[in-house]
Protein backbone atom coordinates (compact mmCIF):
# COMPACT_ATOMS: atom_id res chain seq x y z
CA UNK A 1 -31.18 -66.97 -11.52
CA UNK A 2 -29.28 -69.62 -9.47
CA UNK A 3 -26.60 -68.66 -7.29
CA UNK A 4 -24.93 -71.39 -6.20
CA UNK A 5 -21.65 -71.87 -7.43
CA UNK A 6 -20.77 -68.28 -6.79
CA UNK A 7 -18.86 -66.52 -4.39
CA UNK A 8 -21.54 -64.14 -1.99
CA UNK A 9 -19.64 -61.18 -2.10
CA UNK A 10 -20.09 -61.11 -5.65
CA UNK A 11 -23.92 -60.73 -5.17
CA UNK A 12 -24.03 -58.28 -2.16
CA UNK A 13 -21.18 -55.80 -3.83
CA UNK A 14 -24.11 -53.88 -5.66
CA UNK A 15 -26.20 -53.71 -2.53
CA UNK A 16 -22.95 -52.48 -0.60
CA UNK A 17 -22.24 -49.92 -3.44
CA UNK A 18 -25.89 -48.42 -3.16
CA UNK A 19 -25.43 -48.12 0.60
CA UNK A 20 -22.52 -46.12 0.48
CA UNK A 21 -24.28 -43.71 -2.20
CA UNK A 22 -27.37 -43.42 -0.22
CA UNK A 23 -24.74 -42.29 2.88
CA UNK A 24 -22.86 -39.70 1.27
CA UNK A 25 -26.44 -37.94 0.42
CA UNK A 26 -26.38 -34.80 1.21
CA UNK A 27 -29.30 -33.03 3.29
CA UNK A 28 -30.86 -29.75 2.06
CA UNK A 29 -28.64 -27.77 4.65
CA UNK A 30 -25.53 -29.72 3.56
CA UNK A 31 -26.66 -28.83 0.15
CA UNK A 32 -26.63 -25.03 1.26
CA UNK A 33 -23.57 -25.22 2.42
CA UNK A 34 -21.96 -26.84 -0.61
CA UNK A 35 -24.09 -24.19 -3.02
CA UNK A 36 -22.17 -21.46 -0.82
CA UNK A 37 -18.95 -23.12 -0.95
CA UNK A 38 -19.27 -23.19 -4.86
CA UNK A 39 -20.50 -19.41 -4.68
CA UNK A 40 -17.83 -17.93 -2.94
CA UNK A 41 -14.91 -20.10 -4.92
CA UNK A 42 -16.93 -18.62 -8.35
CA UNK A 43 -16.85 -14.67 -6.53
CA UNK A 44 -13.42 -14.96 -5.90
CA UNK A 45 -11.81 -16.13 -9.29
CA UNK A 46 -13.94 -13.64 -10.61
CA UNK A 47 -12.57 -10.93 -8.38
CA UNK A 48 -8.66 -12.08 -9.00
CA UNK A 49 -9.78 -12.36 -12.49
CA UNK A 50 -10.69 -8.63 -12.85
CA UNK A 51 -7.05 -8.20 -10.68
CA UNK A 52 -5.27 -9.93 -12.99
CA UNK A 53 -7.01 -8.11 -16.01
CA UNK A 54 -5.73 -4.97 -14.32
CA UNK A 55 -2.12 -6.04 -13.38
CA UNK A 56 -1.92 -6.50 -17.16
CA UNK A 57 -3.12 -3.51 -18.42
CA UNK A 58 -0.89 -1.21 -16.28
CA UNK A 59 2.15 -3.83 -17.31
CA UNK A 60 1.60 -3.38 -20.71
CA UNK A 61 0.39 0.03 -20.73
CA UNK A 62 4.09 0.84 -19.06
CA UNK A 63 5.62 -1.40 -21.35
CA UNK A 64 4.54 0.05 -24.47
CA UNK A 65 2.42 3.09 -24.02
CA UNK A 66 3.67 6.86 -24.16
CA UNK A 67 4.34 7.73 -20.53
CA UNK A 68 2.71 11.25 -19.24
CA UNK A 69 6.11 13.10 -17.57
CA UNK A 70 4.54 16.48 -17.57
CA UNK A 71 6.95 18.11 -14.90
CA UNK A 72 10.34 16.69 -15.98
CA UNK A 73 12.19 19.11 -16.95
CA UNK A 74 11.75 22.78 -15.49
CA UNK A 75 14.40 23.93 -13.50
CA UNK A 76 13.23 27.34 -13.05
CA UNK A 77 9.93 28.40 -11.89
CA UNK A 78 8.24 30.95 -9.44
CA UNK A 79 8.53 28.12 -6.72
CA UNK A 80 5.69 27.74 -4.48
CA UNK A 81 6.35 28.43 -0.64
CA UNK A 82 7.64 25.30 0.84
CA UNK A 83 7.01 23.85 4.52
CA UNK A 84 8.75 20.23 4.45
CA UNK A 85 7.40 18.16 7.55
CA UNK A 86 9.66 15.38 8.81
CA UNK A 87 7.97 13.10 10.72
CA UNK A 88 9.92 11.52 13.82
CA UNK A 89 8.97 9.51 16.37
CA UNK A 90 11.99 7.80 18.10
CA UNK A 91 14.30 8.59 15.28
CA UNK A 92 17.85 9.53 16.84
CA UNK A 93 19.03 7.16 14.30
CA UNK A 94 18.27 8.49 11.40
CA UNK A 95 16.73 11.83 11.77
CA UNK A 96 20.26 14.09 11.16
CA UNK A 97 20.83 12.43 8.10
CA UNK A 98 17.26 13.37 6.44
CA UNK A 99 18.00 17.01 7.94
CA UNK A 100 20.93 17.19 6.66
CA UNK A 101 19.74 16.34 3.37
CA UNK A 102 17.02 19.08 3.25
CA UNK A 103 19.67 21.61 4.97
CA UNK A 104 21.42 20.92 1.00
CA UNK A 105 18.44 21.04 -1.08
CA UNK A 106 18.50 23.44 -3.94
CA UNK A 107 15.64 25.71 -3.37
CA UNK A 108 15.70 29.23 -2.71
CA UNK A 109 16.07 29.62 0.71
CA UNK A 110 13.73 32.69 1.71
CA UNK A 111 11.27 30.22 0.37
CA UNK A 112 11.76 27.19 2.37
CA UNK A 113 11.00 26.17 5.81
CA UNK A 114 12.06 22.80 7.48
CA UNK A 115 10.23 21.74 10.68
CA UNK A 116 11.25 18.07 12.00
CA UNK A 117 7.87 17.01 14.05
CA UNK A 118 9.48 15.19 17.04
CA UNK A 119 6.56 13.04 17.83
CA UNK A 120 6.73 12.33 21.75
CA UNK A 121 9.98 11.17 21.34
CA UNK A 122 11.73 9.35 24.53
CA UNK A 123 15.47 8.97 22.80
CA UNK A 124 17.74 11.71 21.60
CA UNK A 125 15.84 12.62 18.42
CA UNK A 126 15.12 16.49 20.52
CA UNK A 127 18.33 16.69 21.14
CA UNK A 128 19.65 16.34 17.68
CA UNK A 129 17.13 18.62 15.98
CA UNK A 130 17.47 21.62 18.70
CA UNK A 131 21.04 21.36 17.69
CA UNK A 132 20.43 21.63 14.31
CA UNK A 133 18.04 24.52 14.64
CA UNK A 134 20.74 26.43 16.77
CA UNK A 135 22.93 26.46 13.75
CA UNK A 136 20.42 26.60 10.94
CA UNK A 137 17.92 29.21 12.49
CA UNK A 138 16.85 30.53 9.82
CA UNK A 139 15.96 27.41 7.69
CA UNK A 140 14.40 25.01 10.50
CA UNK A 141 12.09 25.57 13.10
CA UNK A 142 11.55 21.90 15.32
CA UNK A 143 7.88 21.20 16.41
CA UNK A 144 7.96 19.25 19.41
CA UNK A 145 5.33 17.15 20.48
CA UNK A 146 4.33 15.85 23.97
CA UNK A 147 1.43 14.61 23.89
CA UNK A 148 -1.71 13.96 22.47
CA UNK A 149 -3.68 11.47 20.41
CA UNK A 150 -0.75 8.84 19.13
CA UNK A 151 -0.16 8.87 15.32
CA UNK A 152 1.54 10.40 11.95
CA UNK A 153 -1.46 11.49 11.01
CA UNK A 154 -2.23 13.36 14.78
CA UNK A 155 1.32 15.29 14.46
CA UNK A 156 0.83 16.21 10.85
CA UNK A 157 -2.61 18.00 11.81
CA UNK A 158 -0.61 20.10 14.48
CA UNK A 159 1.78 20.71 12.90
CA UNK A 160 -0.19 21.73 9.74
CA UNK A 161 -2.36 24.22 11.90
CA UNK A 162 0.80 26.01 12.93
CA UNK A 163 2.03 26.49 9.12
CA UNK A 164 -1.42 27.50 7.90
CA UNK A 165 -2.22 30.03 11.17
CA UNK A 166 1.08 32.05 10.85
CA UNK A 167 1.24 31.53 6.98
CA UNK A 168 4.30 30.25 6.55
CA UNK A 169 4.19 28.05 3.36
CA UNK A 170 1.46 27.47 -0.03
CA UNK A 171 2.63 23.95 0.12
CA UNK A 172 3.60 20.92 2.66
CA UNK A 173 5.72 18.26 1.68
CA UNK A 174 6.30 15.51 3.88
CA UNK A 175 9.26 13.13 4.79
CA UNK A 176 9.70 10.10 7.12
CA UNK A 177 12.57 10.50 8.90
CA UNK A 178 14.78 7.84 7.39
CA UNK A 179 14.50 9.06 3.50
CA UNK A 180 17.49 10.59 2.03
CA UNK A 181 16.39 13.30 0.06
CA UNK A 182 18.45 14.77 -3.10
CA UNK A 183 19.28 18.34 -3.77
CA UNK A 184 17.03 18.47 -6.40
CA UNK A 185 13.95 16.23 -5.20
CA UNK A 186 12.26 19.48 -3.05
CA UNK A 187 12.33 21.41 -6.84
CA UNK A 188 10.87 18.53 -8.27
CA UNK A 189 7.65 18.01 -6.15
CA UNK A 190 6.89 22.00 -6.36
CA UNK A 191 6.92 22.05 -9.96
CA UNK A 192 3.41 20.15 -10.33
CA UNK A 193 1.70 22.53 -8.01
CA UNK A 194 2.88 25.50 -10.86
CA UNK A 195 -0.71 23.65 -12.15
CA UNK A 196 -3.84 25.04 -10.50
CA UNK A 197 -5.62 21.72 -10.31
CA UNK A 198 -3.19 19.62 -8.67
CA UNK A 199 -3.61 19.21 -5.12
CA UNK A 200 -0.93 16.22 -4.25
CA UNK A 201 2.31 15.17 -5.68
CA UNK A 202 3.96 12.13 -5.00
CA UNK A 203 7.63 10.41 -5.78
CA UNK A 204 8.98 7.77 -6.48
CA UNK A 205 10.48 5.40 -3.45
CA UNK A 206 13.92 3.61 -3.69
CA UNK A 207 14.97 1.27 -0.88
CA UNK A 208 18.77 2.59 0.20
CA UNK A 209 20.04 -0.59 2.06
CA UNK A 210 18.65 -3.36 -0.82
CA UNK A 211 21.93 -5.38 -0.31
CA UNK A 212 21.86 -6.32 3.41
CA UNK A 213 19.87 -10.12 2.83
CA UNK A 214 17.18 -11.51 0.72
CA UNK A 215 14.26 -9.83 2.26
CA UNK A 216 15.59 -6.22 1.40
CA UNK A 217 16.31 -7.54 -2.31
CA UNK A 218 12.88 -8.53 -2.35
CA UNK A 219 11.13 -5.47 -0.95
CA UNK A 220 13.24 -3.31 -3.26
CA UNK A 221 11.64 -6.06 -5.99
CA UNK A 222 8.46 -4.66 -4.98
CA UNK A 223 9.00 -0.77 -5.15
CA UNK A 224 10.26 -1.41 -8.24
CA UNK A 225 7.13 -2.92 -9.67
CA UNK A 226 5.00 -0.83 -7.36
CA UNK A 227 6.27 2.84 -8.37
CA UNK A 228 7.78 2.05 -12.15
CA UNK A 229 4.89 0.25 -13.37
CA UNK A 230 1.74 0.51 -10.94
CA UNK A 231 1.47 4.27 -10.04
CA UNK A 232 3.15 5.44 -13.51
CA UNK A 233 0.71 3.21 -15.26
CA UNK A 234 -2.30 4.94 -13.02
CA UNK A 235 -1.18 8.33 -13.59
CA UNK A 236 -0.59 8.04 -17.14
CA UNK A 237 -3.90 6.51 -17.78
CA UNK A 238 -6.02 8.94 -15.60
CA UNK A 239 -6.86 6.46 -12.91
CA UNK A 240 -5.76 6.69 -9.15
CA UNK A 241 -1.95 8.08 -8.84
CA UNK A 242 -1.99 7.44 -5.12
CA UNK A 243 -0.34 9.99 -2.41
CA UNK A 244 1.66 7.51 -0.36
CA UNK A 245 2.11 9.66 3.02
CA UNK A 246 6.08 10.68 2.15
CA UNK A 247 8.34 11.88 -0.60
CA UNK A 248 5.02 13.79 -1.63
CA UNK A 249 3.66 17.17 -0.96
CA UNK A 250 -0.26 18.37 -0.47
CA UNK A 251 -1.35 22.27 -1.55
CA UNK A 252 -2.47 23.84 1.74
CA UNK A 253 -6.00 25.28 -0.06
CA UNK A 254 -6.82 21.72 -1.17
CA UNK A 255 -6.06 20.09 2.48
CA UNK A 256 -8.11 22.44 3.88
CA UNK A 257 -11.23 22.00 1.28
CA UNK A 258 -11.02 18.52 2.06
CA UNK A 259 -11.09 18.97 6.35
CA UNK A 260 -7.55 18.63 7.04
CA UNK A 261 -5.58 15.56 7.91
CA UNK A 262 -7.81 12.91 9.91
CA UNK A 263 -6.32 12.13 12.95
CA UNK A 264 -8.23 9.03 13.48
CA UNK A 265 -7.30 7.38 10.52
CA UNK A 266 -4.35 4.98 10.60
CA UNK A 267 -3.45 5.64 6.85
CA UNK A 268 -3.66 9.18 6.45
CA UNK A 269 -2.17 8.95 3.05
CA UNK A 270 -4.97 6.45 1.52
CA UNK A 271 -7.46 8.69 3.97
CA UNK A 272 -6.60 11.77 2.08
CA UNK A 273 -6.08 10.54 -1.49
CA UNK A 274 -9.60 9.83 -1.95
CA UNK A 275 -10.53 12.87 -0.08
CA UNK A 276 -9.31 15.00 -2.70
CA UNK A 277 -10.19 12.64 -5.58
CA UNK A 278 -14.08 13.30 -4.04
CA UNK A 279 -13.26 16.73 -4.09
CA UNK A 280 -11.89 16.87 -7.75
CA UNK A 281 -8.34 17.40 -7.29
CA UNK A 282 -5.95 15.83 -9.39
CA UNK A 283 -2.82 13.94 -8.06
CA UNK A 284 0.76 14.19 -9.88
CA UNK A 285 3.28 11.04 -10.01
CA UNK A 286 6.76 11.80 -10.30
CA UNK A 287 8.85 8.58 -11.59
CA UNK A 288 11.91 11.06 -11.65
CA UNK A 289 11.34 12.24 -8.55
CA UNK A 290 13.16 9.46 -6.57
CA UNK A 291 13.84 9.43 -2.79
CA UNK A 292 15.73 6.35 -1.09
CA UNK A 293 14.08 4.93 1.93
CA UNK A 294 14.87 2.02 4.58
CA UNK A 295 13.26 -0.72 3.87
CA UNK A 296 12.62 -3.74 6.86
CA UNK A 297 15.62 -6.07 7.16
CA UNK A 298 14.25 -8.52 10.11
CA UNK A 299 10.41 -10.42 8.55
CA UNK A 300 8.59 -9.80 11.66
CA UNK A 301 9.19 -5.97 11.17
CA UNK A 302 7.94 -6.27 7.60
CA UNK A 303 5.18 -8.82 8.97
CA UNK A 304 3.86 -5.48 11.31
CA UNK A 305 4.58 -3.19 9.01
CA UNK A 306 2.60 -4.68 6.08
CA UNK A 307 0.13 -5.58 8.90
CA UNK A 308 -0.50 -1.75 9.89
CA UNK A 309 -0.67 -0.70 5.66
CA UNK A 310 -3.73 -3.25 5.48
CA UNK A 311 -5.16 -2.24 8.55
CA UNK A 312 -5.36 1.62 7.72
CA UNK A 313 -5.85 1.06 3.96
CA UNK A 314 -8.85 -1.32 4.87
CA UNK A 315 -10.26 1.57 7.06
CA UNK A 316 -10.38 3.67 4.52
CA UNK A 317 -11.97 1.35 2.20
CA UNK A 318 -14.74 1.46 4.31
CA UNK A 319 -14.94 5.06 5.02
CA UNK A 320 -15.13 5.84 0.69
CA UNK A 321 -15.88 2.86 -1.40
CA UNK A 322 -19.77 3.80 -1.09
CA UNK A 323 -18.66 7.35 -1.79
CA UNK A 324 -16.75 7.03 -4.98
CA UNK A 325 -18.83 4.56 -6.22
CA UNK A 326 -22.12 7.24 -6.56
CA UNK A 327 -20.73 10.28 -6.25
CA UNK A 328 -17.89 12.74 -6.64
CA UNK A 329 -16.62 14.50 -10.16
CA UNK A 330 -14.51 11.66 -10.80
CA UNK A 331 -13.97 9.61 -13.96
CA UNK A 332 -14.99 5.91 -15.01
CA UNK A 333 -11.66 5.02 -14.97
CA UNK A 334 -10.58 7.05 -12.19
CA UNK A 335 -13.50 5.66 -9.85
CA UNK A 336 -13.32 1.96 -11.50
CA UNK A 337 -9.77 1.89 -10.93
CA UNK A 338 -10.46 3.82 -7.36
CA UNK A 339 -12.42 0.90 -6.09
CA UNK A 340 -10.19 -1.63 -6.88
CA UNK A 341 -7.42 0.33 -5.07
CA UNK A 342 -9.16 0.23 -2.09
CA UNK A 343 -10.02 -3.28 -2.07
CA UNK A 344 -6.01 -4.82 -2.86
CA UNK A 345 -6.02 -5.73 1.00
CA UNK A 346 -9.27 -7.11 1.26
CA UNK A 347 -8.52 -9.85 -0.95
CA UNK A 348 -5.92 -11.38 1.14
CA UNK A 349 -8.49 -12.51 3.62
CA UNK A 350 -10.87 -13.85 0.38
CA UNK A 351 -8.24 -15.36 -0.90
CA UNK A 352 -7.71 -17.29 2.46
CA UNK A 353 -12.02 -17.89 2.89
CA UNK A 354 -11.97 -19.04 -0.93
CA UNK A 355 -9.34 -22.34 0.16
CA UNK A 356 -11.35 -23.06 2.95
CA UNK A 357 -14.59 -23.26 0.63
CA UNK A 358 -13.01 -25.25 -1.93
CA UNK A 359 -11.70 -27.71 0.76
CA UNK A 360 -15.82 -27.89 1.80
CA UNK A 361 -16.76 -28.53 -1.57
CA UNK A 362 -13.96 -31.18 -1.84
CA UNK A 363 -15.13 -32.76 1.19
CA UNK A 364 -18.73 -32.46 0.93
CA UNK A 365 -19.22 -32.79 -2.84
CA UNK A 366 -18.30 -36.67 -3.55
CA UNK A 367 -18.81 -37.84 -6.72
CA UNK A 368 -21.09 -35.07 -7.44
CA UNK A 369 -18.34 -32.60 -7.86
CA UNK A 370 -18.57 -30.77 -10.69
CA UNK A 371 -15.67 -30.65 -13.70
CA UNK A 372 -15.31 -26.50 -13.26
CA UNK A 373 -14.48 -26.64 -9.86
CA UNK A 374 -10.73 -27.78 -11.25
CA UNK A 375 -10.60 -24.80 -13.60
CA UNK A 376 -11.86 -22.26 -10.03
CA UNK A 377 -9.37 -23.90 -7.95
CA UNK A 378 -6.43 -23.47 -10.86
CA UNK A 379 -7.70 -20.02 -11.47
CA UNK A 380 -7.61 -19.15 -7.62
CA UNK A 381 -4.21 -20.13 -7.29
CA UNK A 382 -2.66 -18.87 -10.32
CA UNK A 383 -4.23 -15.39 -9.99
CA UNK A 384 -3.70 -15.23 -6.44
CA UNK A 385 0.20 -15.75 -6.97
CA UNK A 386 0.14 -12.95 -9.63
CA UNK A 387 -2.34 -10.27 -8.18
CA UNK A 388 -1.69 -10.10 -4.41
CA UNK A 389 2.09 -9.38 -2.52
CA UNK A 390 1.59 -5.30 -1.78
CA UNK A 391 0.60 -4.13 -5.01
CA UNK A 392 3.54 -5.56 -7.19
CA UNK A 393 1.58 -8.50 -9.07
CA UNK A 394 4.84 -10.76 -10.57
CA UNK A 395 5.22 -9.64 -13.82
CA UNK A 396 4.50 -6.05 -12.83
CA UNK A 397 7.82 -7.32 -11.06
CA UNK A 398 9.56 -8.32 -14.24
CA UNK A 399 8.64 -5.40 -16.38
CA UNK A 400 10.16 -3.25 -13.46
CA UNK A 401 13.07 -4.94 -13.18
CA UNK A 402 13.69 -4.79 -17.02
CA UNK A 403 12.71 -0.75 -17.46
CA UNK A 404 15.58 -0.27 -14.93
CA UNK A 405 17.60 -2.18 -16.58
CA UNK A 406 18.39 -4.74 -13.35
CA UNK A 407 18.03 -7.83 -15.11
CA UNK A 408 20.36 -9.68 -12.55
CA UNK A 409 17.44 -9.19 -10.23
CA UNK A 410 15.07 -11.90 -12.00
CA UNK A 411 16.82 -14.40 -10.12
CA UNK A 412 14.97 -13.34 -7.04
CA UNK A 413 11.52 -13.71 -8.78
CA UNK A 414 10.82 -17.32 -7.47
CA UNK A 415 11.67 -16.00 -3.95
CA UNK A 416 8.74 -13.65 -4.20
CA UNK A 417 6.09 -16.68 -3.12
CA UNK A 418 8.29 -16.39 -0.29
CA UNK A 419 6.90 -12.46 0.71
CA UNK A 420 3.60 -13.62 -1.20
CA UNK A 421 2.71 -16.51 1.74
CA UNK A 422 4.36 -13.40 4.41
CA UNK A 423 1.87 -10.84 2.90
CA UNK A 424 -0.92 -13.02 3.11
CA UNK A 425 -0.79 -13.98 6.36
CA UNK A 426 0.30 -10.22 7.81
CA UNK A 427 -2.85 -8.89 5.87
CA UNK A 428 -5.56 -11.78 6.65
CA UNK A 429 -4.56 -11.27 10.37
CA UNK A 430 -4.67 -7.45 9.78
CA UNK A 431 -8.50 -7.48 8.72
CA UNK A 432 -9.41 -9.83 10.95
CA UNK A 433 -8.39 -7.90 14.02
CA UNK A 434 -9.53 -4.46 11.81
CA UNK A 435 -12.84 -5.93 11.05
CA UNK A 436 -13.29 -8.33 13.84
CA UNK A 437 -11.14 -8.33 17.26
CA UNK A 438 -10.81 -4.34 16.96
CA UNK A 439 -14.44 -3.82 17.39
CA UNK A 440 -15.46 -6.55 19.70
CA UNK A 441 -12.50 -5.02 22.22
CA UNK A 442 -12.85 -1.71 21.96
CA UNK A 443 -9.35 -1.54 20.84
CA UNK A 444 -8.05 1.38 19.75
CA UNK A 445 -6.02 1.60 16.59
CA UNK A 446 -1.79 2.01 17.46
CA UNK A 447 0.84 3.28 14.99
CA UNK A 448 3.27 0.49 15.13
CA UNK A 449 6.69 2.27 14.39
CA UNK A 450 9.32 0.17 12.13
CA UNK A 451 12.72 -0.39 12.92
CA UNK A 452 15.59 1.36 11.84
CA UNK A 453 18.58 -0.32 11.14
CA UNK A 454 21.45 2.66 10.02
CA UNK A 455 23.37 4.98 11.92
CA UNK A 456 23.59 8.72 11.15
CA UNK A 457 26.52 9.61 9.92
CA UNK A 458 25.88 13.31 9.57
CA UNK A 459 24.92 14.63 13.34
CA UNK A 460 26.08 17.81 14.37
């Protein structure tokens, strides 16, 4: 056919068209690449799928479900033998308040021993417990540490040894030295361990100073959700009711069946929990059993603090997925639910490698990109936003916030993306140098202390 008449471009667009398609061709190691971009994008929505699936359950489950509350109730009891461990490392701030707390507890008093663990202290937290031993001699004996391998967990093993060797106690419960306890938490905890098979206990954890800006308003947001639906949800259901490292106790025969407290592990709490789930012990939640706390008012505290949870928690992840998943006298939903428990921080850094592959397969893919790739990418994002943010998924946040009754608080929800981006980073940055940095240096792992922010106002 003639072409005269016409304008050439007209004739060579075709040609130009198959150029460009013959450019964007992809070689068989491009293709590779693509393939694994698509893989891990597929993995991943699964994964936040199956978190998502289990954010609702618990939600709902809380929502609508008869609650197990076993222990509520009994006010008298042959009470177990009490040793309650404070730890403090640095804590002139806020120590005399948590002892003077305890000193008011209502527990029989031949049966109770307090022993603040002053943790190689260089401020005036010695001085403040020896003068509260000097007037309370019979009721507090101070353990002071000098040195050492660094760590809660470290102090808590020396501390232990001296309980167990001169028999002072059946049971340790354990504070942080900026909880408040109330007169009748200490009663509380003992009552589960009235039970033969329970070897841990844990409470519930208010933040005390929620009002001071929006970061404490959202960290109490997350408690909330994290304690009223998450662990009352696990225990009711049989799965994981996690011992959380304070405002809990341990039986001293079940510690010791399981090798004591670790040390070397940066979580002890995590470390231990699955210990004794290996080991067939049964944990107790107490949702009555509340204890207020101090929660991070600066981000870059909360950035470290969230930062050394991950890094711990990921250790032991590695230390007893394989475990639980073969072995151990544990339950299918106990050791279904155990596994995804210890893989909440891991998915942070997933999350993270899951955008980068999409953005490859956006890149790389052309034309040739495939319709369900929209539907991963929506899924990725919308789960993400409701499964990740330090165990309190978003509506696990708004069923919280409506069983106690602080609807005012739903306000704050859209602020949450705020600790959700915070979260993500502190925890991605957490496994990398964990997983990564940790090993390659040689580093060892540090307990990074949080500020406090309140005075005492109870010092002797």
């Amino acid at each position: 056919m003639s072409t005269q008449g016409q304008d050439p471009l007209a004739v060579r667009a075709p040609q130009a068209v198959t150029v460009q398609k013959e450019v964007v061709g992809l070689t068989p190691a491009q293709q590779v690449v693509l393939d694994g971009a698509y893989a891990v994008l597929a993995l991943v929505a699964c994964l936040l799928a199956i978190y998502a699936a289990r954010h609702y359950l618990f939600t709902l489950h809380r929502m609508f479900a008869r609650q197990r509350s076993l222990y509520a109730g009994i006010v008298s009891a042959p009470w177990p033998r009490l040793a309650v461990l404070v730890a403090a490392h640095n804590e002139e701030a806020v120590i005399a308040d948590c002892i003077s707390r305890l000193l008011a507890a209502d527990y029989p008093s031949d049966r109770l021993l307090i022993i603040p663990m002053n943790d190689r202290s260089t401020d005036g937290t010695r001085a403040i417990i020896d003068r509260y031993a000097d007037n309370h001699p019979a009721l507090l004996r101070p353990f002071h540490r000098l040195g050492g391998t660094p760590g809660k967990a470290a102090a808590l093993k020396e501390a232990t040894a001296i309980v167990v060797r001169e028999k002072l106690a059946d049971v340790i419960v354990v504070f942080d030295a900026d909880y408040l306890p109330g007169p009748q938490l200490l009663k509380q905890l003992a009552v589960p361990f009235l039970d033969p098979e329970v070897g841990a206990v844990m409470g519930r954890v208010v933040p005390q100073n929620t009002g001071v800006n929006l970061l404490t308003r959202l960290l109490d947001l997350e408690r909330s959700a994290g304690y009223q639906v998450d662990q009352q949800a696990r225990f009711s259901l049989g799965a994981v009711a996690q011992y959380g490292g304070t405002v809990g106790g341990v039986r001293l025969s079940a510690l010791a069946q399981v090798g004591g407290w670790h040390e070397q592990m940066l979580a002890e709490d995590t470390d231990l929990t699955y210990r004794l789930l290996l080991r067939g012990w049964r944990m107790a939640y107490l949702a009555h059993a509340e204890c207020h706390e101090e929660v991070p008012q600066n981000w870059s505290v909360r950035f470290r603090q969230i930062g050394r949870w991950a890094k711990g928690h990921n250790q032991a992840m590695t230390k007893h997925a394989l475990g639980l998943a073969v072995r151990g006298p544990v339950g299918w939903v106990a050791r279904l639910d155990g596994l995804a428990l210890l893989g909440v921080y891991a998915m942070a850094p997933m999350l993270l490698i899951s955008w980068v592959a999409a953005v490859v397969a956006l890149l790389m893919g052309g034309d040739a990109i495939p319709a369900s790739l929209t539907a991963l990418l929506a899924l990725t994002m919308v789960a993400a936003c409701g499964c990740l943010g330090n165990f309190a998924a978003f509506f696990e946040v708004a069923a919280a916030v409506h069983l106690d009754g602080h609807h005012a608080r739903l306000r704050l929800m859209p602020w949450l993306l705020v600790g959700f981006v915070v979260s993500l980073v502190a925890v991605s940055k957490a496994a990398w140098d964990g997983w990564v940095l940790d090993k390659l240096m040689h580093r060892p792992l540090i307990w990074d202390k949080t500020v406090r922010y309140r005075r005492s106002g109870r010092e002797l």
